[in-house]
C-alpha atoms as a PDB file:
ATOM      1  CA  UNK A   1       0.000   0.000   0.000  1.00  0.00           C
ATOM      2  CA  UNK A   2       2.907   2.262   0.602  1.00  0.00           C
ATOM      3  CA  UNK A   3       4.255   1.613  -2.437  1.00  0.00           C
ATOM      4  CA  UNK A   4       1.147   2.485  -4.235  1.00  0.00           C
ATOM      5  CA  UNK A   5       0.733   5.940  -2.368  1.00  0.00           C
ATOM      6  CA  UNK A   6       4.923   6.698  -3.166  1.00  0.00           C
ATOM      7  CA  UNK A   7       4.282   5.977  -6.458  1.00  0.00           C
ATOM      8  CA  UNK A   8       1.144   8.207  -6.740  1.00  0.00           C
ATOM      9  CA  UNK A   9       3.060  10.948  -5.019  1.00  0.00           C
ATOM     10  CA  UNK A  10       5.699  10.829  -7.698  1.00  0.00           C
ATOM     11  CA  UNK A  11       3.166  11.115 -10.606  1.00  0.00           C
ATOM     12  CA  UNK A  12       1.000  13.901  -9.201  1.00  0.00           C
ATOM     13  CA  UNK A  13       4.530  15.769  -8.463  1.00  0.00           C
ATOM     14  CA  UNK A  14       6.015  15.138 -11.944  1.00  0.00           C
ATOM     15  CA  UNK A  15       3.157  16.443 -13.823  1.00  0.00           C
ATOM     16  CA  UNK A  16       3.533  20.149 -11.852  1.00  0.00           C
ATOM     17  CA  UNK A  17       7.539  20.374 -12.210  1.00  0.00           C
ATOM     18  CA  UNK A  18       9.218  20.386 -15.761  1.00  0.00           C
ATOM     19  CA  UNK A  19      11.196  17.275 -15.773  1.00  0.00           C
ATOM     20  CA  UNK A  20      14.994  18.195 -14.811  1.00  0.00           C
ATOM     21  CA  UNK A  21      16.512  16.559 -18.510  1.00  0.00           C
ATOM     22  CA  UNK A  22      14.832  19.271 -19.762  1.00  0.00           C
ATOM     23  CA  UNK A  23      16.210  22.055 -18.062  1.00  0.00           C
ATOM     24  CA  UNK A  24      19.575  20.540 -18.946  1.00  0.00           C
ATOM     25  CA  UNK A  25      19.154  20.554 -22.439  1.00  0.00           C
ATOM     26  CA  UNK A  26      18.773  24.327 -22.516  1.00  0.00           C
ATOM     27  CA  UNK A  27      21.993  25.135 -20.475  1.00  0.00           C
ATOM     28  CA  UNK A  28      24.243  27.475 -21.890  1.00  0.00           C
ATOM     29  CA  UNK A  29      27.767  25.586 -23.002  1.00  0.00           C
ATOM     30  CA  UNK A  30      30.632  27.142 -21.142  1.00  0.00           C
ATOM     31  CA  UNK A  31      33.472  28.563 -23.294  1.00  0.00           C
ATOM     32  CA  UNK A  32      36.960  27.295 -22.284  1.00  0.00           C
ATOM     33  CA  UNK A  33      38.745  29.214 -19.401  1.00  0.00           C
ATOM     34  CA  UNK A  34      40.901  32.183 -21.180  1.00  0.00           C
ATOM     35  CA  UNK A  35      42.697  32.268 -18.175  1.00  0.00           C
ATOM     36  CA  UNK A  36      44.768  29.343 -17.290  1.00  0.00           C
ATOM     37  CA  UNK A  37      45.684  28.148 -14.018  1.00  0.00           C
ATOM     38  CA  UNK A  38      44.466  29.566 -10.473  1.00  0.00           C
ATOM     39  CA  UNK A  39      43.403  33.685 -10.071  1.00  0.00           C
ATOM     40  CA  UNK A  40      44.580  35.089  -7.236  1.00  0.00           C
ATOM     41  CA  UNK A  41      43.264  38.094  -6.833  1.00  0.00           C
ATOM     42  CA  UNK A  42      40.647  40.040  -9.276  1.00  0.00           C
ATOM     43  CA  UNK A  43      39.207  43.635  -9.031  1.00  0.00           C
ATOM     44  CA  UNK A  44      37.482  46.149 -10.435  1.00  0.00           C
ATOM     45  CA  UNK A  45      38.750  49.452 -11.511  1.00  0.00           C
ATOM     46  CA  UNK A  46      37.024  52.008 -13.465  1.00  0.00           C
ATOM     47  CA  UNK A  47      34.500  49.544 -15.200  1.00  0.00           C
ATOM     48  CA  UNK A  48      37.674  47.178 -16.332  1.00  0.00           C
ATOM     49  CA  UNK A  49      38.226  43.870 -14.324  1.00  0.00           C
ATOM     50  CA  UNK A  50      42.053  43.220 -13.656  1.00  0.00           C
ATOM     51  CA  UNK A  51      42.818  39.532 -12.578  1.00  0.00           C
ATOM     52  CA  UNK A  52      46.062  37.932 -11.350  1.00  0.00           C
ATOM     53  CA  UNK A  53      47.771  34.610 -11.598  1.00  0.00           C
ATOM     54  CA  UNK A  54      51.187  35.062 -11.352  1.00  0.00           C
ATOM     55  CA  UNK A  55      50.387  36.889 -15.008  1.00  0.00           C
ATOM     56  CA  UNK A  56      48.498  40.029 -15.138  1.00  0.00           C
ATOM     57  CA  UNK A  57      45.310  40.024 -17.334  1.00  0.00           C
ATOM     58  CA  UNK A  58      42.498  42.819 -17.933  1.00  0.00           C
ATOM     59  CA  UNK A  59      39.122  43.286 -19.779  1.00  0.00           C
ATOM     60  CA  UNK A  60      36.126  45.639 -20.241  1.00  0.00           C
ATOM     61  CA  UNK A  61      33.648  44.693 -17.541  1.00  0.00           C
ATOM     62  CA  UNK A  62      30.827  42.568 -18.906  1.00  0.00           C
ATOM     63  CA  UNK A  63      32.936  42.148 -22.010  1.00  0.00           C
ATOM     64  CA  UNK A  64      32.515  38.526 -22.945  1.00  0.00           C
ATOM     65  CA  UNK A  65      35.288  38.188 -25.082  1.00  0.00           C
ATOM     66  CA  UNK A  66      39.292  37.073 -23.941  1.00  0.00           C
ATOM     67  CA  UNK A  67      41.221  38.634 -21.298  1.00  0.00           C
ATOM     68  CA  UNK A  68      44.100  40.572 -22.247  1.00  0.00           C
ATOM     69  CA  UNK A  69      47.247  39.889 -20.665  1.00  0.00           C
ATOM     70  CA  UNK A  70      49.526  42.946 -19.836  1.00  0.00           C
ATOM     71  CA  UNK A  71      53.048  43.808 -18.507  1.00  0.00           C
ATOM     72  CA  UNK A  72      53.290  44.278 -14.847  1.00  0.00           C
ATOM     73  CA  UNK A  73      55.815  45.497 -12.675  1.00  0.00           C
ATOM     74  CA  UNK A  74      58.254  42.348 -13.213  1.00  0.00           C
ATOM     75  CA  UNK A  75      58.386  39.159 -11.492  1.00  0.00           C
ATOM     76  CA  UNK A  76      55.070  37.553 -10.835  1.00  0.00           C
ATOM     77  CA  UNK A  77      51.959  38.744  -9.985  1.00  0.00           C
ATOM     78  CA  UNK A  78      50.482  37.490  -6.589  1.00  0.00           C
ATOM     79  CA  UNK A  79      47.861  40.282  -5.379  1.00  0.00           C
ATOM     80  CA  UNK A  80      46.082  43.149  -6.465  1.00  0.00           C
ATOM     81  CA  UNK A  81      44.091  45.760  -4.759  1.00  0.00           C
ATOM     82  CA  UNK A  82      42.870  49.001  -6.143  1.00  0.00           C
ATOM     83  CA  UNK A  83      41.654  52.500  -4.129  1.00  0.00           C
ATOM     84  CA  UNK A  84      38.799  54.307  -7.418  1.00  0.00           C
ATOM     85  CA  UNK A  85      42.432  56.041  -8.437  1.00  0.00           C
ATOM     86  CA  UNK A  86      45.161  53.471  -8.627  1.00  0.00           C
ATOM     87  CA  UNK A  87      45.849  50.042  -9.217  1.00  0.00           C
ATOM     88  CA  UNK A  88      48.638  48.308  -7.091  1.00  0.00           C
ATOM     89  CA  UNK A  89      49.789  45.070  -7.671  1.00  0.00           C
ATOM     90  CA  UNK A  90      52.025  42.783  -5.264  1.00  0.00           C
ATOM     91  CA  UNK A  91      55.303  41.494  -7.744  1.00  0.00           C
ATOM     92  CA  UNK A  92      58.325  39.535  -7.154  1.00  0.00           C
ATOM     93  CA  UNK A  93      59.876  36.152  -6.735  1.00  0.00           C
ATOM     94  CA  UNK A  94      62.141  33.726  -4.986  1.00  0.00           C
ATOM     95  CA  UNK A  95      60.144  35.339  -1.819  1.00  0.00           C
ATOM     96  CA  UNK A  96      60.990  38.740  -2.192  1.00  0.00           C
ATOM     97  CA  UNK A  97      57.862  40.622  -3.213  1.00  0.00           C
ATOM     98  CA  UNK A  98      56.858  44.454  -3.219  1.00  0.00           C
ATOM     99  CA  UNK A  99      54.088  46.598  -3.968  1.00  0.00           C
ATOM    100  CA  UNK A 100      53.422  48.785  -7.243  1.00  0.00           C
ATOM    101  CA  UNK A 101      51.039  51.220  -8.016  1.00  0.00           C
ATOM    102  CA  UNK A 102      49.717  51.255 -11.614  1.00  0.00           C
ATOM    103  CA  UNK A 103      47.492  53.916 -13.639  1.00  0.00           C
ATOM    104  CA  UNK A 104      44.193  53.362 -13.951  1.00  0.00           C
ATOM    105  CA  UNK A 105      44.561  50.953 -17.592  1.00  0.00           C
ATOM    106  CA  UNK A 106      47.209  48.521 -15.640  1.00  0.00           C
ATOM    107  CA  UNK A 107      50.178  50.637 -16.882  1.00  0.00           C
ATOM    108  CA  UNK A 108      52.944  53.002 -15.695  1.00  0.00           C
ATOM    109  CA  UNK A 109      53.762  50.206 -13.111  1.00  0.00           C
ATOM    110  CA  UNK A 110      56.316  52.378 -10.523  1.00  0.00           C
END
C-alpha cells in the first residue's frame, strides 16, 4: 500500500515540475577558461576587471570576449588591490615581493 501511495506521489509531483533533462538541455555551453591556471586576486577598476595569476590580465567589464594579458611590474603577480584612483599590484619572486602602483589601464607600473 505504501508503495502504491509513493508511487502516486511521484506522478502527481512530476506532472507540476518540468522534468529536470529538460532544463539541462537548454543550459548554456561554457566557453573554455581564457585564463589558465588559479586567479589570485581580481578587481574592479574604473568599469575594467584586472585579474592575477602570477600573469596580469584585464578586460572591459561585462565584455565577454578574452582577457588581455599585460606587462606588470616584473616578477610575478600574486595580489592586487585598487583604491577608485590606482591600481597596485604585489610582484616579485624567490620570496621577495613588493608593492606597485599602476594607472588606472594597468600601466605606468612604478
Amino acid at each position: 500500500m505504501l508503495a502504491l501511495i509513493m508511487c502516486g506521489i511521484c506522478l502527481i509531483s512530476a506532472c507540476t515540475n518540468p522534468p529536470i533533462f529538460a532544463a539541462i538541455e537548454q543550459e548554456v555551453k561554457l566557453k573554455n577558461a581564457s585564463i589558465k591556471s588559479f586567479v589570485y586576486k581580481m578587481v574592479e577598476l574604473d568599469n575594467t576587471l584586472f585579474a592575477a595569476n602570477g600573469a596580469l590580465f584585464k578586460k572591459k567589464l561585462g565584455d565577454a570576449g578574452k582577457w588581455e594579458p599585460i606587462s606588470g611590474a616584473g616578477g610575478r603577480c600574486i595580489g592586487l588591490a585598487e583604491d577608485d584612483a590606482n591600481l597596485y599590484g604585489l610582484f616579485g619572486d624567490n620570496g621577495s615581493f613588493k608593492v606597485y602602483k599602476a594607472d588606472k589601464n594597468g600601466a605606468n607600473w612604478a
